[in-house]
N, C-alpha and C. Protein backbone atom coordinates (compact mmCIF):
# COMPACT_ATOMS: atom_id res chain seq x y z
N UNK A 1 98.64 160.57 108.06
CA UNK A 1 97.89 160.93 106.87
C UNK A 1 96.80 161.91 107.26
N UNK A 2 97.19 163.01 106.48
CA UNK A 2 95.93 164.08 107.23
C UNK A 2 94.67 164.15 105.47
N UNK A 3 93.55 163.79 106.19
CA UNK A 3 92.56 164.35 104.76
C UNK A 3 92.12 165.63 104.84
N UNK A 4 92.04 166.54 104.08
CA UNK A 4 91.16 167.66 103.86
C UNK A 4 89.79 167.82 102.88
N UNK A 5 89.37 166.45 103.36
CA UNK A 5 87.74 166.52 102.56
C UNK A 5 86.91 167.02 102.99
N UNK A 6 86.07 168.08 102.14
CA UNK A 6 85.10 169.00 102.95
C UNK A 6 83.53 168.63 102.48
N UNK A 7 83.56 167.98 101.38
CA UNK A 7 82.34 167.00 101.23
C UNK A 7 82.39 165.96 100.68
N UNK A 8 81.40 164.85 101.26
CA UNK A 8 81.45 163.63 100.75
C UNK A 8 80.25 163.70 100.34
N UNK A 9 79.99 163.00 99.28
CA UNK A 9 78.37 162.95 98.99
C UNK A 9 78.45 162.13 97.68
N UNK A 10 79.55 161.50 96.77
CA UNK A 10 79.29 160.75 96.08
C UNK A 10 78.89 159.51 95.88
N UNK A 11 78.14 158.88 95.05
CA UNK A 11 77.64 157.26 95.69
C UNK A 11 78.99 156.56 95.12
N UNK A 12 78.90 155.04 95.24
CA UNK A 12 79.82 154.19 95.06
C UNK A 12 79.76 153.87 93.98
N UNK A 13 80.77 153.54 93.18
CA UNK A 13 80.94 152.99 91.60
C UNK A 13 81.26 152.00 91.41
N UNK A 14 81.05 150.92 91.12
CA UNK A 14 81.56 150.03 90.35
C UNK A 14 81.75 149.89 88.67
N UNK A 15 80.78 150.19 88.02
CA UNK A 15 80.40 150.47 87.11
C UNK A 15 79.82 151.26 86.30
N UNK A 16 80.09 151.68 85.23
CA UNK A 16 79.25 152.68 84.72
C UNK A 16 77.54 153.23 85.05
N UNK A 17 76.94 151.81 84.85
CA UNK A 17 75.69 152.22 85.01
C UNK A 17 75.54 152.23 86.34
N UNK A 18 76.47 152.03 87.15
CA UNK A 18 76.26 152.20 88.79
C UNK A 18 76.66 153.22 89.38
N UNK A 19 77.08 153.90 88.75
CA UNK A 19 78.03 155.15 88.89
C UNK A 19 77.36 155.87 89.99
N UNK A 20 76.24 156.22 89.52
CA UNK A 20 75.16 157.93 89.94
C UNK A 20 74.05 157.22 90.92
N UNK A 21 74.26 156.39 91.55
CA UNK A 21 72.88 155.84 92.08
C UNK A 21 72.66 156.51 93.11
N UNK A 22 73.60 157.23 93.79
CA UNK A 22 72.72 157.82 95.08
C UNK A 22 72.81 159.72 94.97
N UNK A 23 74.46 159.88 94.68
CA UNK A 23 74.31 161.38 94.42
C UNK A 23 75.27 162.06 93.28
N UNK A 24 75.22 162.60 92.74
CA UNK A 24 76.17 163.80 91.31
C UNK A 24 76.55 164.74 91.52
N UNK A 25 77.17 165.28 91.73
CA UNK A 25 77.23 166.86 92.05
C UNK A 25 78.48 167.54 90.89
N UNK A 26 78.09 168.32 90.26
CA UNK A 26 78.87 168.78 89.07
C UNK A 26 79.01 170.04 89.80
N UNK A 27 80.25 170.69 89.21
CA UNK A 27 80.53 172.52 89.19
C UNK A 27 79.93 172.93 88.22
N UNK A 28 79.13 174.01 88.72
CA UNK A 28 78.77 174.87 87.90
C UNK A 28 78.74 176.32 88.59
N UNK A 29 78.84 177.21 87.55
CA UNK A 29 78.43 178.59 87.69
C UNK A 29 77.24 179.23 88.64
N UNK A 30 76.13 178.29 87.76
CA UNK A 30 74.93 179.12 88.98
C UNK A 30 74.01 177.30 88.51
N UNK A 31 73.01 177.25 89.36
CA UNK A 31 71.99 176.17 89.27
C UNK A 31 71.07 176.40 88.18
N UNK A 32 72.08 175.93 86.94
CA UNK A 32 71.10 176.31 85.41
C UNK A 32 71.00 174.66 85.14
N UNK A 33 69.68 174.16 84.96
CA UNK A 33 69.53 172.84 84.59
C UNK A 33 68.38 173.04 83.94
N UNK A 34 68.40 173.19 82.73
CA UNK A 34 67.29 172.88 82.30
C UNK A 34 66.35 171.71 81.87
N UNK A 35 64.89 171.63 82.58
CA UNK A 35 64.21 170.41 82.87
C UNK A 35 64.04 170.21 81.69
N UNK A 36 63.62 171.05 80.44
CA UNK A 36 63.16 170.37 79.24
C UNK A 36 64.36 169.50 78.78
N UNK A 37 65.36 170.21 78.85
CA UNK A 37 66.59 169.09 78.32
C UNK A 37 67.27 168.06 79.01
N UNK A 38 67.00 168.26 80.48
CA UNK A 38 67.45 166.95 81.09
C UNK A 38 66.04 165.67 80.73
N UNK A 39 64.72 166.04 80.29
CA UNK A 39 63.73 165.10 80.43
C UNK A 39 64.35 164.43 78.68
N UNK A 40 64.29 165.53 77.90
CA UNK A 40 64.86 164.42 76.68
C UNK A 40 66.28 163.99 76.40
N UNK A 41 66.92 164.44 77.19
CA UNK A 41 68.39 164.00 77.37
C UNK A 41 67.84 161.89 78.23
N UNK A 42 67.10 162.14 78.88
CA UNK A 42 66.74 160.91 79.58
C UNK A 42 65.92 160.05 78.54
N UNK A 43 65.02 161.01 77.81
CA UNK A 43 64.10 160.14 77.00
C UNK A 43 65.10 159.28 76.00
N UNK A 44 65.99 160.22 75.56
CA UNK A 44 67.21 159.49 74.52
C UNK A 44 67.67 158.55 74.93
N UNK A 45 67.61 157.65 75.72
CA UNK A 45 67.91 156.22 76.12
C UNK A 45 66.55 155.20 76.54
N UNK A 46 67.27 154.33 76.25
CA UNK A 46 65.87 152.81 76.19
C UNK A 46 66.81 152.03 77.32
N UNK A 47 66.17 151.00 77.61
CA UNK A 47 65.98 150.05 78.36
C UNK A 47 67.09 150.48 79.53
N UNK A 48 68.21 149.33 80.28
CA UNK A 48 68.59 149.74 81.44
C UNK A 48 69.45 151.02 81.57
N UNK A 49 69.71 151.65 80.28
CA UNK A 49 70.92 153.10 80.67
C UNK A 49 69.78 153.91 80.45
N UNK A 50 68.13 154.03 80.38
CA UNK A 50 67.18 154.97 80.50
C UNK A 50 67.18 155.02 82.01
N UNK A 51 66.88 153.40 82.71
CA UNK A 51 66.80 153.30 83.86
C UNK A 51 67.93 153.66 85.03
N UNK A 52 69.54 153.94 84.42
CA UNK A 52 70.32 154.42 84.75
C UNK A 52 70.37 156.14 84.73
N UNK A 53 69.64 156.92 83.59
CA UNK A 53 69.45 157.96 83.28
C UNK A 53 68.58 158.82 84.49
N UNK A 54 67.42 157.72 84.51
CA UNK A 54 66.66 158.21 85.38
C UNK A 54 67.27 158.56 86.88
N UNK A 55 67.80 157.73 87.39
CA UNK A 55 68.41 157.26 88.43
C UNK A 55 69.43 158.96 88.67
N UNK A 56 70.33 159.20 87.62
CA UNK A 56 70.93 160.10 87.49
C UNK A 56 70.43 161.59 87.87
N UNK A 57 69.27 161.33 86.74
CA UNK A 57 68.19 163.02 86.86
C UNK A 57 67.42 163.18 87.90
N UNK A 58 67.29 162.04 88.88
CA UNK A 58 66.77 162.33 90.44
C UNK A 58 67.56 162.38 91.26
N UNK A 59 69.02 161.89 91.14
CA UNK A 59 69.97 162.71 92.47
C UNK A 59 71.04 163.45 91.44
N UNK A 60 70.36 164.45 90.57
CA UNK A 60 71.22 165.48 90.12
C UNK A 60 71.35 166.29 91.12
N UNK A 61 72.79 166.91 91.39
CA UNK A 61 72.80 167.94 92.46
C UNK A 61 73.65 169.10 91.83
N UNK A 62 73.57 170.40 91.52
CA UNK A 62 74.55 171.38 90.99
C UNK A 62 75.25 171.65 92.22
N UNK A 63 76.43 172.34 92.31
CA UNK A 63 77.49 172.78 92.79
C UNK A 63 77.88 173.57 92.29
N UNK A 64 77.75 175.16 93.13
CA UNK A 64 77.57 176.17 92.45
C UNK A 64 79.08 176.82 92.68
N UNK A 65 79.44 177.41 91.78
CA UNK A 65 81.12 178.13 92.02
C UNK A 65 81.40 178.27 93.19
N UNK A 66 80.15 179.55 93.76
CA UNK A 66 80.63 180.07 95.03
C UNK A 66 80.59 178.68 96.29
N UNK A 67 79.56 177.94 96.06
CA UNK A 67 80.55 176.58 96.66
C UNK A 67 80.70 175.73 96.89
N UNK A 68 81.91 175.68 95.80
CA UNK A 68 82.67 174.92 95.66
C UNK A 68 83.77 175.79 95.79
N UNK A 69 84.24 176.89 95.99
CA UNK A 69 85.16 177.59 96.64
C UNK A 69 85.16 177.65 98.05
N UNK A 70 83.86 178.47 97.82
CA UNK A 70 83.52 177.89 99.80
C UNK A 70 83.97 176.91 100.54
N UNK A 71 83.84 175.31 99.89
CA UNK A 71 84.48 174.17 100.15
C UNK A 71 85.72 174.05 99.78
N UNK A 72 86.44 174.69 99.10
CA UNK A 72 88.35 174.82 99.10
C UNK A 72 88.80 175.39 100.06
N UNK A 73 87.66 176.41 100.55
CA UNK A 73 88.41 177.64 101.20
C UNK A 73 88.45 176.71 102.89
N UNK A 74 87.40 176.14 102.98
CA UNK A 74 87.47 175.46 104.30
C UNK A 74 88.17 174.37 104.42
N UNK A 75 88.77 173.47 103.12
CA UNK A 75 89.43 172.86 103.45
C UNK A 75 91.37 173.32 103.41
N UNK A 76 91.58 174.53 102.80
CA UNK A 76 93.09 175.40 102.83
C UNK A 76 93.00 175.43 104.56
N UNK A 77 91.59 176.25 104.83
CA UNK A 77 91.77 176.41 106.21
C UNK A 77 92.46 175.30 106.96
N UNK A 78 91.73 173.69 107.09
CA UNK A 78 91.99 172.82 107.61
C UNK A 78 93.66 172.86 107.85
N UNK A 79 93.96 173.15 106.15
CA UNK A 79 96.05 172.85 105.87
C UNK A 79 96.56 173.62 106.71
N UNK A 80 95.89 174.89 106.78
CA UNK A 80 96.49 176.22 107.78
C UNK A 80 96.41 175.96 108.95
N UNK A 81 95.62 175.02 109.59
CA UNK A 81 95.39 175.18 110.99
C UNK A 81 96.41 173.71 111.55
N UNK A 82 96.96 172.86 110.33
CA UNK A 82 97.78 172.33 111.04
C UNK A 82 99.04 172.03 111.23
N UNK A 83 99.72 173.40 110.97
CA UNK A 83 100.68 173.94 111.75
C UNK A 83 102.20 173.63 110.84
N UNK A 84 101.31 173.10 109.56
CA UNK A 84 102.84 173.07 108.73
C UNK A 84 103.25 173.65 107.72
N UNK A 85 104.27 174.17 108.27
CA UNK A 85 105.01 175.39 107.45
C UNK A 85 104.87 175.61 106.13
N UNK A 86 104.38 177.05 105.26
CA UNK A 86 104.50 176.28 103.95
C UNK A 86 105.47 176.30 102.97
N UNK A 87 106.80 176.63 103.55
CA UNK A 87 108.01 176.52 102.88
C UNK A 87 108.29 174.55 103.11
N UNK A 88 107.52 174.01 103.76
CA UNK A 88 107.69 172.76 103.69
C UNK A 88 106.47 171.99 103.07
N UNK A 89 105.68 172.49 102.57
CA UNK A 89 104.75 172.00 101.41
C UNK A 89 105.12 171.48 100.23
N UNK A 90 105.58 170.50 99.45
CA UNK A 90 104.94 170.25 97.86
C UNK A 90 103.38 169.92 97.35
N UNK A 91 103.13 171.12 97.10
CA UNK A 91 101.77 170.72 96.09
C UNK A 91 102.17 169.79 94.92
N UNK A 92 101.23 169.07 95.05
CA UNK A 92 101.62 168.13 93.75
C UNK A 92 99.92 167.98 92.97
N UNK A 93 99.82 168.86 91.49
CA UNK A 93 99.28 168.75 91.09
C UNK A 93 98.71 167.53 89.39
N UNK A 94 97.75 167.55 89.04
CA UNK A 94 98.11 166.11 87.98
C UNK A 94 97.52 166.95 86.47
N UNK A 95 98.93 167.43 86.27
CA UNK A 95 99.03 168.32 85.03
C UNK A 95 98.58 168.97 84.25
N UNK A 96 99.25 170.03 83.65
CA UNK A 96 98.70 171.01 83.13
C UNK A 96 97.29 171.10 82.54
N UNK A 97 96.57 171.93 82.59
CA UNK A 97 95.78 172.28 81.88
C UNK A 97 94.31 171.12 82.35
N UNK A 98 94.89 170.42 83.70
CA UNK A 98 93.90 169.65 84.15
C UNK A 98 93.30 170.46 85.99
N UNK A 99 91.99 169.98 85.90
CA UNK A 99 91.59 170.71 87.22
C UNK A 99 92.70 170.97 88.61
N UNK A 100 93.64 169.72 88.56
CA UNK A 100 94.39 170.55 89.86
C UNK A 100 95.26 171.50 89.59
N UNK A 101 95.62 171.78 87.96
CA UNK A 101 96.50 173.33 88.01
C UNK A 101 95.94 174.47 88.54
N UNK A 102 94.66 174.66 87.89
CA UNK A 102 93.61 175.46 88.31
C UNK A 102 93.45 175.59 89.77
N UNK A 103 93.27 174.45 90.34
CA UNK A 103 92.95 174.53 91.89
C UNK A 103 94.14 175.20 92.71
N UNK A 104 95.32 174.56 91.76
CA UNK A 104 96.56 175.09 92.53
C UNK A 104 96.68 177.17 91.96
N UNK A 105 96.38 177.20 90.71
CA UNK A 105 96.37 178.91 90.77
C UNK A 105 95.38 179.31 91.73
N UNK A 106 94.34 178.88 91.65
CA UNK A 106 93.77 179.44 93.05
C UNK A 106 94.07 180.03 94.06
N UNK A 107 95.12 178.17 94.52
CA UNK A 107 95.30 178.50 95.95
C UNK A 107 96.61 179.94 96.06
N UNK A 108 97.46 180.17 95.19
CA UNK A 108 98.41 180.86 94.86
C UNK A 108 98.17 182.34 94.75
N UNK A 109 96.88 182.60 93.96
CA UNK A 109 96.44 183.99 93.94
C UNK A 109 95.76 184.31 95.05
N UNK A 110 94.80 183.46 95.92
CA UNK A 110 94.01 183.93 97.16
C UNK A 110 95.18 183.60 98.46
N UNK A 111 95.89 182.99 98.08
CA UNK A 111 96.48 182.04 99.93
C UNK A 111 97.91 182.65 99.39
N UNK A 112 98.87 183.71 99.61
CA UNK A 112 100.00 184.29 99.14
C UNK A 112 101.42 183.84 100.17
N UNK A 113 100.79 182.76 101.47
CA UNK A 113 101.84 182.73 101.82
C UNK A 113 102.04 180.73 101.33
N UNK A 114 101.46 180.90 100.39
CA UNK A 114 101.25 179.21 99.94
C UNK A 114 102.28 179.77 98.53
N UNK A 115 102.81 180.51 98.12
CA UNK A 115 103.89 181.07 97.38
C UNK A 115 105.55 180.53 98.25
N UNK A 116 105.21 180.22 99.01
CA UNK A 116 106.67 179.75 99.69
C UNK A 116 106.71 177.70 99.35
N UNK A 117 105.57 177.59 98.93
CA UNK A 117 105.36 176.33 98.77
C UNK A 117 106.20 175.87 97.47
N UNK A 118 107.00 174.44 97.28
CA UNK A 118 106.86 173.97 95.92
C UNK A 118 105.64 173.63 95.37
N UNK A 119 105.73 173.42 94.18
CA UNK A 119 105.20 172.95 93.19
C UNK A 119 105.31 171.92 91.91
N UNK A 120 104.61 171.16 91.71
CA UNK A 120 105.29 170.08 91.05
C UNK A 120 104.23 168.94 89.92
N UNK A 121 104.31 169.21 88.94
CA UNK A 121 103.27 168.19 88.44
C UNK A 121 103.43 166.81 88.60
N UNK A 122 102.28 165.90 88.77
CA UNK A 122 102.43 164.93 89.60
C UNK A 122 103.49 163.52 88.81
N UNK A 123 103.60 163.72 87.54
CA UNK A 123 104.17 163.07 86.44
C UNK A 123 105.92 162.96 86.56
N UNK A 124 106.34 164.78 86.91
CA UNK A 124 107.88 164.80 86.78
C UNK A 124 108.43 164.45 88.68
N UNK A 125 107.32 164.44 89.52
CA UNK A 125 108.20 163.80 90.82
C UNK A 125 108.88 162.50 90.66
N UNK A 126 108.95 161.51 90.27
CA UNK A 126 110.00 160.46 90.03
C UNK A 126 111.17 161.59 89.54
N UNK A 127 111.20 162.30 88.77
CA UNK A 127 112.31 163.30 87.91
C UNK A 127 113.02 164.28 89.13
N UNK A 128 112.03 164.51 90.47
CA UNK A 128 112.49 165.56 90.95
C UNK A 128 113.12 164.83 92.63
N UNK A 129 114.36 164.17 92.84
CA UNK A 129 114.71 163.34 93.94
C UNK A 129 115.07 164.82 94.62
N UNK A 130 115.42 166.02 94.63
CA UNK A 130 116.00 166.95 95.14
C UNK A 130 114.88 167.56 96.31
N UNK A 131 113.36 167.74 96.29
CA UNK A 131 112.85 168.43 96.84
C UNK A 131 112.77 168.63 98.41
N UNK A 132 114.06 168.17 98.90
CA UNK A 132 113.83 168.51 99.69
C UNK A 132 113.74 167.71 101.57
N UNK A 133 114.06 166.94 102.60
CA UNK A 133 113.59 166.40 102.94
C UNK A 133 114.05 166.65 104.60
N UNK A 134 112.88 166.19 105.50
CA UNK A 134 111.44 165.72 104.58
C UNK A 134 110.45 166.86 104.63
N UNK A 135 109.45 166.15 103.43
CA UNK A 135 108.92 167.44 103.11
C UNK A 135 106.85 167.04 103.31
N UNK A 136 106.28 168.08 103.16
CA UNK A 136 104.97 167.44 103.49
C UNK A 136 104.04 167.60 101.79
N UNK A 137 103.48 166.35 101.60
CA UNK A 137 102.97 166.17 100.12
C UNK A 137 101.27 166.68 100.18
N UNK A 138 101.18 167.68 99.51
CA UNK A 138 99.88 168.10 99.08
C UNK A 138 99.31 167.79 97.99
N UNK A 139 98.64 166.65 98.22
CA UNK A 139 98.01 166.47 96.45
C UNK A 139 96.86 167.08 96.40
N UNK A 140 96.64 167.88 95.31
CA UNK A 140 95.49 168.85 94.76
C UNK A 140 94.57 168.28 93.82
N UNK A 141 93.29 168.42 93.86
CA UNK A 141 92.64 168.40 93.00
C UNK A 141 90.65 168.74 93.54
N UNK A 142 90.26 169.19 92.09
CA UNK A 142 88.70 169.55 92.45
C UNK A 142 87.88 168.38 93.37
N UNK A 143 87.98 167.17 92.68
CA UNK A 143 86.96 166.11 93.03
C UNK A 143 87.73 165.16 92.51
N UNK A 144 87.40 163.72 93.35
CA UNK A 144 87.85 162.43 93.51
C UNK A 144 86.73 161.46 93.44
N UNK A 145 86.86 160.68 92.41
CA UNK A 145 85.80 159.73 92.26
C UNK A 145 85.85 158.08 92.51
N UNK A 146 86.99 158.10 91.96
CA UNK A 146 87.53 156.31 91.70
C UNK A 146 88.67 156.75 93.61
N UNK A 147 89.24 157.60 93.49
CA UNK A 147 90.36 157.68 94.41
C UNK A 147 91.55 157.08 93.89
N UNK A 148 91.44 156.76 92.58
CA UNK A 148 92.48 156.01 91.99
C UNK A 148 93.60 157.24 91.71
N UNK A 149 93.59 158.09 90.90
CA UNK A 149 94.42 159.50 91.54
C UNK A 149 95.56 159.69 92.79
N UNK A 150 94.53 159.71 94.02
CA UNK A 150 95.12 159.81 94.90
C UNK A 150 95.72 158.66 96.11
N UNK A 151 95.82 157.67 94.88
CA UNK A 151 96.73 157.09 95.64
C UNK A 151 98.20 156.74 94.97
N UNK A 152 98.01 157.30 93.52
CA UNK A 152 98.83 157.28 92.53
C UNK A 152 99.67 158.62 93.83
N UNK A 153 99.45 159.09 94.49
CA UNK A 153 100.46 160.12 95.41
C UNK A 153 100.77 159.13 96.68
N UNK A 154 99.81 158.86 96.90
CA UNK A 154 100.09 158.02 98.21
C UNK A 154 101.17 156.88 98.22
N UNK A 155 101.06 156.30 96.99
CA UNK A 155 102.56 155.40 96.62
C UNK A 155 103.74 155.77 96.54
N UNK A 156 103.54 157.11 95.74
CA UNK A 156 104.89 157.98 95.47
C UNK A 156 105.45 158.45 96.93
N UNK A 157 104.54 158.48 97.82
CA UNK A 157 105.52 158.71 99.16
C UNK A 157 105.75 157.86 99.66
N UNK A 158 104.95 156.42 99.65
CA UNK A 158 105.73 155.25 100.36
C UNK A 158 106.78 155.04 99.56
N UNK A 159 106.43 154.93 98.19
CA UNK A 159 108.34 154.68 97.82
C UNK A 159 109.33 155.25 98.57
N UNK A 160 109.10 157.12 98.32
CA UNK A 160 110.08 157.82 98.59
C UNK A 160 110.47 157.13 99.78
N UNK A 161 109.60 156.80 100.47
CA UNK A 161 109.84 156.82 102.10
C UNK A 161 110.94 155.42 102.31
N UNK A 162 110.83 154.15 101.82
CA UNK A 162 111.27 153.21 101.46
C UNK A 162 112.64 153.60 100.87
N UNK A 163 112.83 154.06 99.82
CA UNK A 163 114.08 154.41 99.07
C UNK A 163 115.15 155.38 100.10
N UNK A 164 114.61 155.82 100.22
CA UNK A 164 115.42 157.32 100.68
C UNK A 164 115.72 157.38 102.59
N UNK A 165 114.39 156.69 103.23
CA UNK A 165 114.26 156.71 104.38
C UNK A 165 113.87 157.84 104.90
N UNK A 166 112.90 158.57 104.27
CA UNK A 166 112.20 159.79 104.46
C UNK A 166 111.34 159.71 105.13
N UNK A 167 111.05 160.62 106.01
CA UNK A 167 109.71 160.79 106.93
C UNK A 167 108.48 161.86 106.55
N UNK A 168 108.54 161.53 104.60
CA UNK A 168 107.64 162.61 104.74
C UNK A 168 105.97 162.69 105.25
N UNK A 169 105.30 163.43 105.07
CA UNK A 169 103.72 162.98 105.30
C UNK A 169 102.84 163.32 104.20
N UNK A 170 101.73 163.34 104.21
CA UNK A 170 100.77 163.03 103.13
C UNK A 170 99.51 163.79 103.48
N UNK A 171 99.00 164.67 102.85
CA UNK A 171 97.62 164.98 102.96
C UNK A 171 96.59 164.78 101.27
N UNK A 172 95.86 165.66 101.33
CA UNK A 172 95.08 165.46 99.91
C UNK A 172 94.09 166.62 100.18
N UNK A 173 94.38 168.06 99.56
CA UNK A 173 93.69 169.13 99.21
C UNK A 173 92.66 168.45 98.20
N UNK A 174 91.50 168.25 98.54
CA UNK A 174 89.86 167.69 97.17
C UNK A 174 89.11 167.95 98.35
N UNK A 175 88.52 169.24 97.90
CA UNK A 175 87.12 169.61 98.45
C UNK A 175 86.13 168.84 98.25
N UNK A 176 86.05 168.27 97.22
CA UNK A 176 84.61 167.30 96.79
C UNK A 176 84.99 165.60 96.28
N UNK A 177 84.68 164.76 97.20
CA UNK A 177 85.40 163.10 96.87
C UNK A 177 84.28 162.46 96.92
N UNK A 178 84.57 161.23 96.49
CA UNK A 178 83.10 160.18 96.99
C UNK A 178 83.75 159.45 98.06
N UNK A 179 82.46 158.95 98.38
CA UNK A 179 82.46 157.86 99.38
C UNK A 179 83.55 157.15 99.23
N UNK A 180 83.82 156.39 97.88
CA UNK A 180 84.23 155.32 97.19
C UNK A 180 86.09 155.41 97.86
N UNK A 181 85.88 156.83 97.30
CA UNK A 181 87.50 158.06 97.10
C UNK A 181 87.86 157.69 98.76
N UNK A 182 87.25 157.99 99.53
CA UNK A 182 87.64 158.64 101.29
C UNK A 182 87.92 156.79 101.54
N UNK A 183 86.93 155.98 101.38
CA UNK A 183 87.24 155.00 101.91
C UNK A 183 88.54 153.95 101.32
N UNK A 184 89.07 154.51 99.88
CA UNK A 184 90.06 153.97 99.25
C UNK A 184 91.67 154.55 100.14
N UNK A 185 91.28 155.88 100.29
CA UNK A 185 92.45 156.19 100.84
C UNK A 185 92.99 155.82 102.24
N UNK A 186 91.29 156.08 103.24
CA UNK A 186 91.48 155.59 104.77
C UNK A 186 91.94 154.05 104.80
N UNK A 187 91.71 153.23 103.70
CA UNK A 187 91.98 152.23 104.00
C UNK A 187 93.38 151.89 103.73
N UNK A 188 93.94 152.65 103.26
CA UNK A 188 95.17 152.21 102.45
C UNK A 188 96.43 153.30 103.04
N UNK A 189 95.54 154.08 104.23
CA UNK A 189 96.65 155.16 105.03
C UNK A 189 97.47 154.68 106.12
């Protein structure tokens, strides 16, 4: 199991109001936060989800385009540097019109020899027994929070592997995961 996480910095979740207790980090464009509206965005809550609010608006962190590309770009690097072919790649992204399509045009318009790669939304692989074997599984996406996602891939290859007797392997293209995310997967690799 290879990871390509290039930052960790999310706190642990259990719960909603537990969500944000140590750090946040959103994409954005440039570091536009405005204080007047985050102070009454906070004032708009009473008792413990004010005290959750608060909690929030002191480890707000922006994440600015340039990087959070920066952090894709170092973790493609990671994929590149270990040595597997990418006519033997499936990207497996978790459907249209959701952040890993995007991540995957990315990687497609900047990384041109990642064009030899399949592609596959993460929904029709039960549909697709042909791709190939064995083959190496790239699951894509911006950020990982629960890690519940990525293990919805991580199963799909122990099946395969079980069913078929495949030797494929497993990585996970997410520049940005939590704590919660890295330790769901290491534990379960």
């Amino acid at each position: 199991l290879l990871l390509f996480f290039t930052q960790v910095g999310f706190s642990n979740s259990k719960l909603c109001h537990e969500l944000f207790l140590k750090t946040l980090k959103i994409v954005s464009q440039e570091t536009i936060i405005d204080p007047l509206i985050l102070k009454q965005w906070v004032d708009a809550h009473q008792g413990r989800d004010r005290k959750v609010a608060e909690l929030v608006k002191q480890h707000l962190q922006v994440i600015t385009k340039a990087d959070f590309f920066n952090s894709l770009d170092q973790s493609v690097q990671q994929l590149q540097s270990s040595g597997i072919a990418p006519q033997e790649i499936v990207f497996v992204y978790l459907g249209h019109h959701k952040s890993g399509s995007w991540v995957l045009g990315y990687l497609l318009e900047h990384y041109p020899q990642f064009r030899k790669a399949e592609a596959v939304e993460e929904s029709m692989l039960p549909q697709k027994p042909n791709l190939g074997k064995p083959k190496h599984f790239v699951f894509i996406d911006d950020a990982s929070y629960s890690g519940s996602q990525l293990m919805v891939g991580a199963s799909f290859v122990g099946r395969r592997q079980q069913s078929a007797g495949d030797v494929a392997s497993l990585s996970f293209l997410v520049p940005y995961v939590t704590s919660v995310a890295q330790d769901r997967v290491e534990r379960t690799a």
